[in-house]
N, C-alpha and C. Protein backbone atom coordinates (compact mmCIF):
# COMPACT_ATOMS: atom_id res chain seq x y z
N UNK A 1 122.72 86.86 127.09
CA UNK A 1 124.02 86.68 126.50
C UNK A 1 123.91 85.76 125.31
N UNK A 2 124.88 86.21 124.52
CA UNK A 2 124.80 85.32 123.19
C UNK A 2 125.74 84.31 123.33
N UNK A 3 125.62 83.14 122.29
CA UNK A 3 126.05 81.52 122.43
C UNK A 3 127.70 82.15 121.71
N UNK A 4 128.13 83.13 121.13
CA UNK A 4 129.25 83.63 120.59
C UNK A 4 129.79 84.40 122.03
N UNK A 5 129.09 84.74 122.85
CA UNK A 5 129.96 85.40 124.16
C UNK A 5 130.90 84.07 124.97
N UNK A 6 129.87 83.52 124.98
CA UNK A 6 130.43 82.16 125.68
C UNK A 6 131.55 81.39 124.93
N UNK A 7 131.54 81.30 123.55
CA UNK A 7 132.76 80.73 123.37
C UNK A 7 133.79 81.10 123.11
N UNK A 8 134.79 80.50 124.08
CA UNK A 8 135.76 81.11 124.39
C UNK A 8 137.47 80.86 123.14
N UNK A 9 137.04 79.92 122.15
CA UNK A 9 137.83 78.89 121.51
C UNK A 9 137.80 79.83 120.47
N UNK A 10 136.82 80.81 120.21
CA UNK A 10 137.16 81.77 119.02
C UNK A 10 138.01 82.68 119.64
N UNK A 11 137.97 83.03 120.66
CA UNK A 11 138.88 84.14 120.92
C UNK A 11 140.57 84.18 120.62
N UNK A 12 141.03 84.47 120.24
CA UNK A 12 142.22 84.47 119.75
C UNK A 12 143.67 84.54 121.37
N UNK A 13 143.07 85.85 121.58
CA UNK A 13 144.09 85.96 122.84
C UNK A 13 143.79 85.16 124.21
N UNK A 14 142.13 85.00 124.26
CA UNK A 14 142.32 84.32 125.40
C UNK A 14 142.37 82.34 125.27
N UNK A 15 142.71 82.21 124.11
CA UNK A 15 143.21 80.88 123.84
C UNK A 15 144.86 80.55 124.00
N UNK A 16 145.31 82.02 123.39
CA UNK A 16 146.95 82.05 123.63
C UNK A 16 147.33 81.95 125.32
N UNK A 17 146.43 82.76 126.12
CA UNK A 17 146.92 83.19 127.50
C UNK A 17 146.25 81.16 128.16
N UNK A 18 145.53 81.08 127.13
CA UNK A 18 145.09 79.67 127.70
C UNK A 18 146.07 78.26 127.85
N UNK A 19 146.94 78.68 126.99
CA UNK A 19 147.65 77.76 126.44
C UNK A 19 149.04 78.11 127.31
N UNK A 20 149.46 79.36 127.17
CA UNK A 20 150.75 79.40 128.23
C UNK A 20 150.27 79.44 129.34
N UNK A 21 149.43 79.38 129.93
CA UNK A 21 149.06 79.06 131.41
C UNK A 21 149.17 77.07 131.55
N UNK A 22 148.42 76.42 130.68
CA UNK A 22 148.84 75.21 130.87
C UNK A 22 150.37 74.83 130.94
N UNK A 23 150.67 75.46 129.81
CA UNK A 23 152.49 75.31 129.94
C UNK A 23 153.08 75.34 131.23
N UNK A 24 152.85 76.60 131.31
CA UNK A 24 153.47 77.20 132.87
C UNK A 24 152.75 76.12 133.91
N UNK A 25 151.78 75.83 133.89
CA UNK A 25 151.34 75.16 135.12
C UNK A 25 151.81 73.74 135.09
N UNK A 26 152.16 72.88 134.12
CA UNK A 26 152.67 71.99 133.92
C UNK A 26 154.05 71.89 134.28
N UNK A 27 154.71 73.33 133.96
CA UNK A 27 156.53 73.09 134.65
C UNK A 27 156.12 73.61 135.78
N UNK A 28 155.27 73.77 136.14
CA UNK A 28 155.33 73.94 137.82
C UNK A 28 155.17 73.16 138.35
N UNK A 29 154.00 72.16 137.84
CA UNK A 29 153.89 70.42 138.70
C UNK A 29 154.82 69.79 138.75
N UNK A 30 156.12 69.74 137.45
CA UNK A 30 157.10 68.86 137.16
C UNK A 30 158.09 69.16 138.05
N UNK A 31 158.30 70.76 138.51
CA UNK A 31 159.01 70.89 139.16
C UNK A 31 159.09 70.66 140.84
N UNK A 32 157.65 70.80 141.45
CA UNK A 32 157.29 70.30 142.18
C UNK A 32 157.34 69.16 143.02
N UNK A 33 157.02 68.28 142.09
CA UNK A 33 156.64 66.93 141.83
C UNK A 33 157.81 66.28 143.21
N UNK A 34 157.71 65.25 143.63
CA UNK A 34 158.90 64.34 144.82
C UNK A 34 159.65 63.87 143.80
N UNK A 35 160.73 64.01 144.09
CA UNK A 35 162.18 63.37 143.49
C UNK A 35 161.76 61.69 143.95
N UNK A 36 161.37 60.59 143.23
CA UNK A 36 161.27 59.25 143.78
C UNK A 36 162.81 58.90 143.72
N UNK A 37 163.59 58.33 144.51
CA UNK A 37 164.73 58.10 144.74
C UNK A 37 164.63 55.96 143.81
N UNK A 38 165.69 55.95 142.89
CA UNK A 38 165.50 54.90 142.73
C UNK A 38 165.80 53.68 143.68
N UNK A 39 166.67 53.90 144.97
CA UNK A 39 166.62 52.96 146.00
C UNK A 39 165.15 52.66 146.67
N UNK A 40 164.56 53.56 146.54
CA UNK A 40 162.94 53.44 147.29
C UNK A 40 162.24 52.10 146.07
N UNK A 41 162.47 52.72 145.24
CA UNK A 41 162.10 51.35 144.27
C UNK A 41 162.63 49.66 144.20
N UNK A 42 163.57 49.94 144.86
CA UNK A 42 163.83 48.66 145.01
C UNK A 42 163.56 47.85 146.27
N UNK A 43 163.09 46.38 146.53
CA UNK A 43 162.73 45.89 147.61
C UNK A 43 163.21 45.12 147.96
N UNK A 44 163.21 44.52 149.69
CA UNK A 44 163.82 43.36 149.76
C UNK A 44 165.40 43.70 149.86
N UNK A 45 166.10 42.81 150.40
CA UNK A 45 167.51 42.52 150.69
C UNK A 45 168.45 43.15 149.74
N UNK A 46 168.38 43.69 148.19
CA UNK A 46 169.16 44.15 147.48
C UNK A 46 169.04 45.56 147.71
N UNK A 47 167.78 45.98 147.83
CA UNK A 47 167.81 47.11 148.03
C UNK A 47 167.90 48.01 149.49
N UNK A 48 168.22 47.17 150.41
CA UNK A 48 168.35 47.08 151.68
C UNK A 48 169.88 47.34 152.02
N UNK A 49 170.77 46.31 151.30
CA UNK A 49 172.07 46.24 150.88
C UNK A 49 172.72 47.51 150.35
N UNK A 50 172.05 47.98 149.18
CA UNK A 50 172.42 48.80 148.03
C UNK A 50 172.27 50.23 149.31
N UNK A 51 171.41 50.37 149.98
CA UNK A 51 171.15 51.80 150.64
C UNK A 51 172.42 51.79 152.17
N UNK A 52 172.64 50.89 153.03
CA UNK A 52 173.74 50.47 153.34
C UNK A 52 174.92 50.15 153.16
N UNK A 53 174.88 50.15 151.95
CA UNK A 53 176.59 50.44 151.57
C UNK A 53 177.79 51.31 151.61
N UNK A 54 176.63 52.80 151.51
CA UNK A 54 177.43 53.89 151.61
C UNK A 54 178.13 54.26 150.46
N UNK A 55 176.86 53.75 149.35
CA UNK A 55 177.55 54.72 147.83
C UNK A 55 178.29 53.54 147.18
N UNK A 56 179.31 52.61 148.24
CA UNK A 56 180.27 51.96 147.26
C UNK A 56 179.34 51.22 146.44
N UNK A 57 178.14 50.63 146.29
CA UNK A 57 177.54 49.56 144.91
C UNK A 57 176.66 50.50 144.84
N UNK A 58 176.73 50.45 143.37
CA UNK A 58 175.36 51.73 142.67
C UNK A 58 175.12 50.63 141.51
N UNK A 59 174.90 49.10 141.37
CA UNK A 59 174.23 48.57 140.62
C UNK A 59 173.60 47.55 141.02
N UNK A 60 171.95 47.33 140.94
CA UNK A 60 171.95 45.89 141.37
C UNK A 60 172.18 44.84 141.30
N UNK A 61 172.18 44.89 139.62
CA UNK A 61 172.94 43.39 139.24
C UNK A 61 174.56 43.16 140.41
N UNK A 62 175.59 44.26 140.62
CA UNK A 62 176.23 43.78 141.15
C UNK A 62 176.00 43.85 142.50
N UNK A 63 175.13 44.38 143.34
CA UNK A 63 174.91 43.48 144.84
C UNK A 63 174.33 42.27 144.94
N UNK A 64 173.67 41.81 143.63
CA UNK A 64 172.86 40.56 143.46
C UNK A 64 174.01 39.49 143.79
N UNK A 65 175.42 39.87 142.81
CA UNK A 65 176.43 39.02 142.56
C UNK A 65 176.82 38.58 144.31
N UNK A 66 177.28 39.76 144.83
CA UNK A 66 177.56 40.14 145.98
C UNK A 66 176.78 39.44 146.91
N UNK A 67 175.80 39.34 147.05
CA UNK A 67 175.11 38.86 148.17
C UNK A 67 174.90 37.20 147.55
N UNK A 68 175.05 36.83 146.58
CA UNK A 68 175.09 35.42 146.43
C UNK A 68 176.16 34.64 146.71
N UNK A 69 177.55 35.44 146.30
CA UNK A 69 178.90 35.33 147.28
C UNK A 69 178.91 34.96 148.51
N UNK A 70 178.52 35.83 149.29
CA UNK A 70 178.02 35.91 150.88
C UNK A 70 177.37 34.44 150.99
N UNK A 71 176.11 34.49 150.42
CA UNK A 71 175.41 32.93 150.66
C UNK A 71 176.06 31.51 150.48
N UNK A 72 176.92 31.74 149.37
CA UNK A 72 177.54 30.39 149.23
C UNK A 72 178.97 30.26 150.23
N UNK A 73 179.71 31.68 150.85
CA UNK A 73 180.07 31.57 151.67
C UNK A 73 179.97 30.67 152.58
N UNK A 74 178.68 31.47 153.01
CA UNK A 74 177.53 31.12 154.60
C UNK A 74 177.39 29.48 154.11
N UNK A 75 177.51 29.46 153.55
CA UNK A 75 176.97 27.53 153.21
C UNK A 75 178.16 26.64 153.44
N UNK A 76 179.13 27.66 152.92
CA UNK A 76 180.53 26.62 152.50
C UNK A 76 181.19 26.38 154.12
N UNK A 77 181.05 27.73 155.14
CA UNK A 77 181.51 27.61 155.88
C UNK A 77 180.68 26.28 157.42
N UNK A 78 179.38 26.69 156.75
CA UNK A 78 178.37 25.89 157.58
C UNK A 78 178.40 24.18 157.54
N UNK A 79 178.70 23.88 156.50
CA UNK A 79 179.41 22.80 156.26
C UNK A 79 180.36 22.48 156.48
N UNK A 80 181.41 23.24 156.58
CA UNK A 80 182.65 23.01 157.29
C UNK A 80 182.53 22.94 158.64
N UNK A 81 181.85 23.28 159.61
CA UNK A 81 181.43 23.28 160.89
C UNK A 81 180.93 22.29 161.11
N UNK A 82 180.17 21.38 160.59
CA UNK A 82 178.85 20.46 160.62
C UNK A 82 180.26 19.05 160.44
N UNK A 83 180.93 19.26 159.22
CA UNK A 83 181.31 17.98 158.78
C UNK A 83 182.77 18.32 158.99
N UNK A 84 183.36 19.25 159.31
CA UNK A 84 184.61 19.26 158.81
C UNK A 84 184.85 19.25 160.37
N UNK A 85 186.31 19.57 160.55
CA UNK A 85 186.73 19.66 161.67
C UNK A 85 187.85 18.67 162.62
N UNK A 86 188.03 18.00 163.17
CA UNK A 86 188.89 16.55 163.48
C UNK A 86 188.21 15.56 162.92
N UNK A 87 189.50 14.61 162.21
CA UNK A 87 189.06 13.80 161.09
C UNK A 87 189.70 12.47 162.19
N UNK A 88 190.40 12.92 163.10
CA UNK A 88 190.63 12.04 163.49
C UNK A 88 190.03 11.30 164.29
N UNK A 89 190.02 9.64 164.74
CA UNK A 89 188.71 8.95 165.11
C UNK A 89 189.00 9.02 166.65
N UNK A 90 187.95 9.11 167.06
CA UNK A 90 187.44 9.18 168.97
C UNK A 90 187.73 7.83 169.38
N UNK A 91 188.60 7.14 170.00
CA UNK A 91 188.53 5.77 170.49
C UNK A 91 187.01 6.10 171.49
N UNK A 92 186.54 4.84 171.84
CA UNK A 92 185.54 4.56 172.63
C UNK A 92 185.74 4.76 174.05
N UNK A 93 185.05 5.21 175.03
CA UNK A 93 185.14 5.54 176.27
C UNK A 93 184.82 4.23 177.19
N UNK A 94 185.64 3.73 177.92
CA UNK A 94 185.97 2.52 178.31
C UNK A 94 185.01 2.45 179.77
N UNK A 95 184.31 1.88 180.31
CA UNK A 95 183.39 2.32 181.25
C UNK A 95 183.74 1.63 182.23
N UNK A 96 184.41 1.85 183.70
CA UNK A 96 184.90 1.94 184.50
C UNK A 96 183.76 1.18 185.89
N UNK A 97 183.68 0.22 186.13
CA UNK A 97 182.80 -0.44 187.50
C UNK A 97 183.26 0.18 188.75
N UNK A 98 182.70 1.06 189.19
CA UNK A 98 182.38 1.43 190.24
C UNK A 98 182.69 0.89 192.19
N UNK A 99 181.66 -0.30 190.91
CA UNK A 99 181.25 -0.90 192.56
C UNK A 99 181.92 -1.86 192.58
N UNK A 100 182.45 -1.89 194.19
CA UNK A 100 183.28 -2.98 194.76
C UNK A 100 183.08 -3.87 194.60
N UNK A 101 184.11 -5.00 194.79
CA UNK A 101 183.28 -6.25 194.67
C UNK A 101 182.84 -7.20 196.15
N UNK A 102 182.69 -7.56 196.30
CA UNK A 102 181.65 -8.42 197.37
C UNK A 102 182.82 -9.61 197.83
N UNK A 103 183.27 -9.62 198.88
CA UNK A 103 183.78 -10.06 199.90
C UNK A 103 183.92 -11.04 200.78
């Protein structure tokens, strides 16, 4: 065989059929391909949040807002538990003798 059989880059048609076959095989991978869901991309508590919501937040910046709300909540109320509560003062518990006295 001659070094002109083998190459295939002169051939005219089988460069064309070469070329729409890449095409074609390329929208076939693309089409193929897994849909990556952009919640899968996100990690951690926002994106944990964001998939639990049920559609209502479709941004992260605003579950970010959202869940920092929540935290300073959780703080404000935790403090109120800790410190807040009756302000008014406990008199002292007066301790009571028992024992009889001796006779």
């Amino acid at each position: 065989m001659s070094d002109e059989m083998l190459d295939l880059s002169k051939n005219a048609e089988i460069d064309k059929a070469l070329k729409e076959f890449e095409a074609k095989n390329m929208e076939e991978a693309a089409q193929n391909a897994p849909i990556v869901s952009k919640n899968s991309e996100r990690l951690g508590l926002v994106g944990w949040a964001m998939k639990h919501s049920g559609g209502l937040i479709k941004d992260e910046r605003q579950m970010e807002y959202i869940l920092l709300g929540f935290v300073v909540a959780a703080i404000a109320v935790s403090l109120f538990l800790v410190f807040g509560g009756k302000s008014e003062n406990i008199p002292p518990q007066i301790m009571i003798d028992t024992v009889p006295p001796n006779i």
